[in-house]
N, C-alpha and C. Protein backbone atom coordinates (compact mmCIF):
# COMPACT_ATOMS: atom_id res chain seq x y z
N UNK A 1 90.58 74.04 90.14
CA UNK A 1 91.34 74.52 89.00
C UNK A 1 90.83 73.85 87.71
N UNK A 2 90.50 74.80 86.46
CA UNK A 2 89.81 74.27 85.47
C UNK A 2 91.20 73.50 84.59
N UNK A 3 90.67 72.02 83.70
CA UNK A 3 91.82 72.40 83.06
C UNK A 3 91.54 72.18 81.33
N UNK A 4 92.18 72.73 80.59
CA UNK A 4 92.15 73.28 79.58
C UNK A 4 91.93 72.06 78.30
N UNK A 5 91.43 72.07 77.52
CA UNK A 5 90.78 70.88 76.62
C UNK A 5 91.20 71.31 75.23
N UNK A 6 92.21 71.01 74.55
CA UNK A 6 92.50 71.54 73.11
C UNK A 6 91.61 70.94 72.26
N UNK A 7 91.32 71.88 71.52
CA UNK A 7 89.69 71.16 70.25
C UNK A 7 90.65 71.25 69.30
N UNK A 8 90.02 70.29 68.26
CA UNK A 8 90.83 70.19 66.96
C UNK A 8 90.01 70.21 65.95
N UNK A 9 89.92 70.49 64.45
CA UNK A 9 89.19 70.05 63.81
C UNK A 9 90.25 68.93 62.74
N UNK A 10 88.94 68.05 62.32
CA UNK A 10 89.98 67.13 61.50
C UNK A 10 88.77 67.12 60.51
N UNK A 11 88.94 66.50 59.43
CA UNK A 11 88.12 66.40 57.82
C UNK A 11 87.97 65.24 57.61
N UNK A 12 86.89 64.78 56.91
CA UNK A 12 87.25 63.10 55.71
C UNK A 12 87.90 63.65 54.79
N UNK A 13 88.88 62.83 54.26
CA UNK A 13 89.61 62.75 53.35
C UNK A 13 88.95 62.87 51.74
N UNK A 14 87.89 61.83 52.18
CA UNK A 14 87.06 61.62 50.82
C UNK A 14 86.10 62.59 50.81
N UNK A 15 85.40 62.87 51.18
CA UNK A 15 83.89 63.43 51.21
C UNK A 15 84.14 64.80 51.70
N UNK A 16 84.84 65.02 52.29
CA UNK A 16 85.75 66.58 53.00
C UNK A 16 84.55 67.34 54.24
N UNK A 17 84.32 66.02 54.69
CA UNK A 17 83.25 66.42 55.92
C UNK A 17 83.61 66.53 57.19
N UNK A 18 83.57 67.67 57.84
CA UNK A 18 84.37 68.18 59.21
C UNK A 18 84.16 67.98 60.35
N UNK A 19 84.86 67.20 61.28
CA UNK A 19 84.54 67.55 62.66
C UNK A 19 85.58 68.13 63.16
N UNK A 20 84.95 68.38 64.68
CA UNK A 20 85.60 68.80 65.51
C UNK A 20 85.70 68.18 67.26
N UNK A 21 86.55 68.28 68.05
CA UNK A 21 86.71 67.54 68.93
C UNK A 21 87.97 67.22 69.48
N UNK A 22 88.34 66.48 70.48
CA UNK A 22 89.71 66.04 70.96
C UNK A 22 90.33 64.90 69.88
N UNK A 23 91.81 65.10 69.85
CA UNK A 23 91.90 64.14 68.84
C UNK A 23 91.37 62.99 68.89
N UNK A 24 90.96 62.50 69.99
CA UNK A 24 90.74 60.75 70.31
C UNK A 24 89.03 60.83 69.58
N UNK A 25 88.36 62.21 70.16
CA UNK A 25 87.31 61.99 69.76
C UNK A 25 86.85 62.16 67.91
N UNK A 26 87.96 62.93 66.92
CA UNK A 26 87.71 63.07 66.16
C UNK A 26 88.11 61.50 65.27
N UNK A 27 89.20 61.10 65.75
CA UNK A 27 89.53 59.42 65.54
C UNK A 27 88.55 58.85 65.04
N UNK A 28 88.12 58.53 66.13
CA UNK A 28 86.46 57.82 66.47
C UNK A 28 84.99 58.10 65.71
N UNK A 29 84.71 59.48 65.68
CA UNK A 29 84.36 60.41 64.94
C UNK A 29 84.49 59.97 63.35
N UNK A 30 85.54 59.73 62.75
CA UNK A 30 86.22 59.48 61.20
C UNK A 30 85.50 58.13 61.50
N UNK A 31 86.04 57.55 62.17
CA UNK A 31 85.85 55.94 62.09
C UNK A 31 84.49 55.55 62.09
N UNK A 32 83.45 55.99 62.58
CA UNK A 32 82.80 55.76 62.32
C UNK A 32 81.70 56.28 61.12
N UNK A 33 82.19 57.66 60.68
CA UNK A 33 81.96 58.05 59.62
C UNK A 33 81.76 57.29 58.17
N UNK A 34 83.51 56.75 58.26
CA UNK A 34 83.84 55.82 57.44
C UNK A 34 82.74 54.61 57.47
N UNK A 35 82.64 54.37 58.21
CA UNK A 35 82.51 52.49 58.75
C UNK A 35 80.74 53.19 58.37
N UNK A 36 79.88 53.57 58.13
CA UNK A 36 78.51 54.27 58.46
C UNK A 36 77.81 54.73 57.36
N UNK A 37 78.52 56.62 57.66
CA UNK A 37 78.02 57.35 56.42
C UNK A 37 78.63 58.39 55.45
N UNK A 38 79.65 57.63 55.21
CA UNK A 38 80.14 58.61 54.39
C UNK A 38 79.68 58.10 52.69
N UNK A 39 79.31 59.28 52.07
CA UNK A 39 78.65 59.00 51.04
C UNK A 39 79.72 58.41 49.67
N UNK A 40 81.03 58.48 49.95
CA UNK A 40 81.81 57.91 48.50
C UNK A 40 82.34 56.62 49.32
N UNK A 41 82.52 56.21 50.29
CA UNK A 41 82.60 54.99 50.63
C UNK A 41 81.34 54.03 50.16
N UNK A 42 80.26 54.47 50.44
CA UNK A 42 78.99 53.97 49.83
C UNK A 42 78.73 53.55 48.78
N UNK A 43 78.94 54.73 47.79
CA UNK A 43 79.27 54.72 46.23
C UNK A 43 80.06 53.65 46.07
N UNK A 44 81.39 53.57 46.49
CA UNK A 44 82.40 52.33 46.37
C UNK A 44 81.73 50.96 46.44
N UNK A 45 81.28 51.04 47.45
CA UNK A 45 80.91 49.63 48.23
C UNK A 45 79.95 49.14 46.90
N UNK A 46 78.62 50.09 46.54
CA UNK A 46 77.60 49.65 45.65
C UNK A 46 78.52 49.17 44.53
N UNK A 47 79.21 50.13 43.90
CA UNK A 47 79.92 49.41 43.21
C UNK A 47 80.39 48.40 42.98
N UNK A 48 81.11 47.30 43.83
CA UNK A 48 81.53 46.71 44.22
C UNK A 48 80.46 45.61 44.63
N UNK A 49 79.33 45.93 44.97
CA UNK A 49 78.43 44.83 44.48
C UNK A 49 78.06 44.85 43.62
N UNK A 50 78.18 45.52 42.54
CA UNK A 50 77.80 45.44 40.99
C UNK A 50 78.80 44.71 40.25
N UNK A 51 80.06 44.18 41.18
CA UNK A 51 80.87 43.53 40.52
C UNK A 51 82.03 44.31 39.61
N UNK A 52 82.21 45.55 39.94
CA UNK A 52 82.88 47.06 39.77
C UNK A 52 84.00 47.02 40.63
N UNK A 53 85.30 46.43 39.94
CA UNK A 53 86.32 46.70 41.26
C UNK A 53 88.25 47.59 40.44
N UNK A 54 87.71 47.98 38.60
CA UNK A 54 88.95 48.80 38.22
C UNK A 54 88.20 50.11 37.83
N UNK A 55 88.98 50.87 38.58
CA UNK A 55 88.61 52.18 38.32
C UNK A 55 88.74 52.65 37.09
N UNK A 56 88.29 52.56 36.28
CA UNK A 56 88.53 52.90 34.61
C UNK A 56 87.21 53.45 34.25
N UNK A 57 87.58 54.85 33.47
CA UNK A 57 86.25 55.37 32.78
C UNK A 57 85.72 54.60 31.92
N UNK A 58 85.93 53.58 31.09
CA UNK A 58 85.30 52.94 30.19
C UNK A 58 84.61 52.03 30.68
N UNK A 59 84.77 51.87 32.11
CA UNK A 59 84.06 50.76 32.50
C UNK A 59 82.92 51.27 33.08
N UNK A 60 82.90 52.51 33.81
CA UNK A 60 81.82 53.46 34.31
C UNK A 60 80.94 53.97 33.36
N UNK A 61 81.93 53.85 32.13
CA UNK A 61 80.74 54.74 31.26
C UNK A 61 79.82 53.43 30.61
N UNK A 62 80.64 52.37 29.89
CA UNK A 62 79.88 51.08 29.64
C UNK A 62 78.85 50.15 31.08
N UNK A 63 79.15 50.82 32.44
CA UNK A 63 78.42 50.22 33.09
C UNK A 63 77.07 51.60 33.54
N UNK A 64 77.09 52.47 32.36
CA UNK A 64 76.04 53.34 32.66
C UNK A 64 76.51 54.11 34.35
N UNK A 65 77.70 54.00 34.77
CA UNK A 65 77.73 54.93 36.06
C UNK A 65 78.82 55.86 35.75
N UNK A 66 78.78 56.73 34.55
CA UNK A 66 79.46 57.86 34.55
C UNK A 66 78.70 58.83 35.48
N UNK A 67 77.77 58.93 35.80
CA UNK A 67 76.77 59.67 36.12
C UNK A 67 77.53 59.87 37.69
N UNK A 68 77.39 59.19 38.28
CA UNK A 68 77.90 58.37 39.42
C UNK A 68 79.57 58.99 39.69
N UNK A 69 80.23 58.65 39.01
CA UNK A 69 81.41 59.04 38.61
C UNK A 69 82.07 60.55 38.94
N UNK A 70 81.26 61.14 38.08
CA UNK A 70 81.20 62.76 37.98
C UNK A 70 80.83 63.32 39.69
N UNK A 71 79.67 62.64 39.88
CA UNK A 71 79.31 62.77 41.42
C UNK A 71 79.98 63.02 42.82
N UNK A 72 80.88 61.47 41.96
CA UNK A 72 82.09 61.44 43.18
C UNK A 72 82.87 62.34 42.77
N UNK A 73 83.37 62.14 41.70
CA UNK A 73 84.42 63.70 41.04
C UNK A 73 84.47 64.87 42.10
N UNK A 74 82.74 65.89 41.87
CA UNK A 74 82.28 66.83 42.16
C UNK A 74 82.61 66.37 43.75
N UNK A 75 82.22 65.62 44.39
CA UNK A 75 82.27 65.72 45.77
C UNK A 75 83.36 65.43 46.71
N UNK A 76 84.11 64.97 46.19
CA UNK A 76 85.73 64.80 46.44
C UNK A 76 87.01 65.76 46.21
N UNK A 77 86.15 66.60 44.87
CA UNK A 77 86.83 67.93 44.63
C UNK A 77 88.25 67.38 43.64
N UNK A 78 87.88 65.59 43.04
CA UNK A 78 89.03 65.21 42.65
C UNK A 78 88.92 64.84 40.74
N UNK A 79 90.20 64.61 40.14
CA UNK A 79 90.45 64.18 39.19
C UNK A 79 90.06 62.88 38.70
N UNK A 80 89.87 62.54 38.03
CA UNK A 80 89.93 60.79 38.29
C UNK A 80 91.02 59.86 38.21
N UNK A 81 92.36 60.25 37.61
CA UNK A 81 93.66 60.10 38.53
C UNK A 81 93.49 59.99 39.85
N UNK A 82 93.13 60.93 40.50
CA UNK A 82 93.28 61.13 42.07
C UNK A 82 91.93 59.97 42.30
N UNK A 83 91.16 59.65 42.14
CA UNK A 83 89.99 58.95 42.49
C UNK A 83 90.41 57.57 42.28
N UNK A 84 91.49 57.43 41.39
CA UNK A 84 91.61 56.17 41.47
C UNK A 84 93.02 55.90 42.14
N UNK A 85 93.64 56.65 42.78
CA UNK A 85 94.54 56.38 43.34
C UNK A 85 93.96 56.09 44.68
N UNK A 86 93.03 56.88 45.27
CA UNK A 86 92.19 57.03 46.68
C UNK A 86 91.64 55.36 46.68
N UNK A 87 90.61 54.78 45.15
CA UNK A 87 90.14 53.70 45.25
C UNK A 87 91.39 52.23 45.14
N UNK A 88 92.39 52.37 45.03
CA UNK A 88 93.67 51.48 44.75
C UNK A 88 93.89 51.21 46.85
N UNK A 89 94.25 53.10 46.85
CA UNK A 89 94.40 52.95 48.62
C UNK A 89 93.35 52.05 49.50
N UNK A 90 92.28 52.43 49.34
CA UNK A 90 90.92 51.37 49.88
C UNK A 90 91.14 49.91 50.10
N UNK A 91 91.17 49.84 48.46
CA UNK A 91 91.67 48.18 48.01
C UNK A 91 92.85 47.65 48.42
N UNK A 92 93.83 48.07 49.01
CA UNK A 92 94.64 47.61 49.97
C UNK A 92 94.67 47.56 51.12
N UNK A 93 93.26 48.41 52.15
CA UNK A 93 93.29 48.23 52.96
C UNK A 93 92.68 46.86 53.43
């Protein structure tokens, strides 16, 4: 008797990149996404060795990474309200 396997798809939050899989596997899946390659976690992180840790346009634009900025904007599909609420969430984790 076969038995039946529910697929799910789940998304990144940030980057809006899709899998699919059992929930345990899409978990895992995210997690290591996160932890790897997701490209605005990246962005963050560089940041953040540049010594970049308030999300403020004046600081992106005086640190020459508006460029950068817009990037994440475009690829997040977000505001920069919303981008810096996402980067506040991070910073508490």
């Amino acid at each position: 008797m076969q038995k039946t396997v529910a697929i799910y798809e789940g998304k990144c939050r940030l980057c809006n990149k899709k899998f699919q899989g059992t929930r345990e596997m899409i978990k895992k899946q995210l997690h290591d996404h996160i932890e790897n390659d997701c490209e605005v976690v990246k962005t963050l992180k560089n940041w953040e060795k540049k010594g970049i840790y308030e999300p403020m346009m004046a600081v992106y634009r005086r640190e020459g990474l508006e460029r950068d900025l817009k990037k994440l904007m475009k690829k997040t599909k977000s505001t920069p309200d919303e981008l810096i609420s996402i980067l506040e969430d991070l910073q508490e984790l």
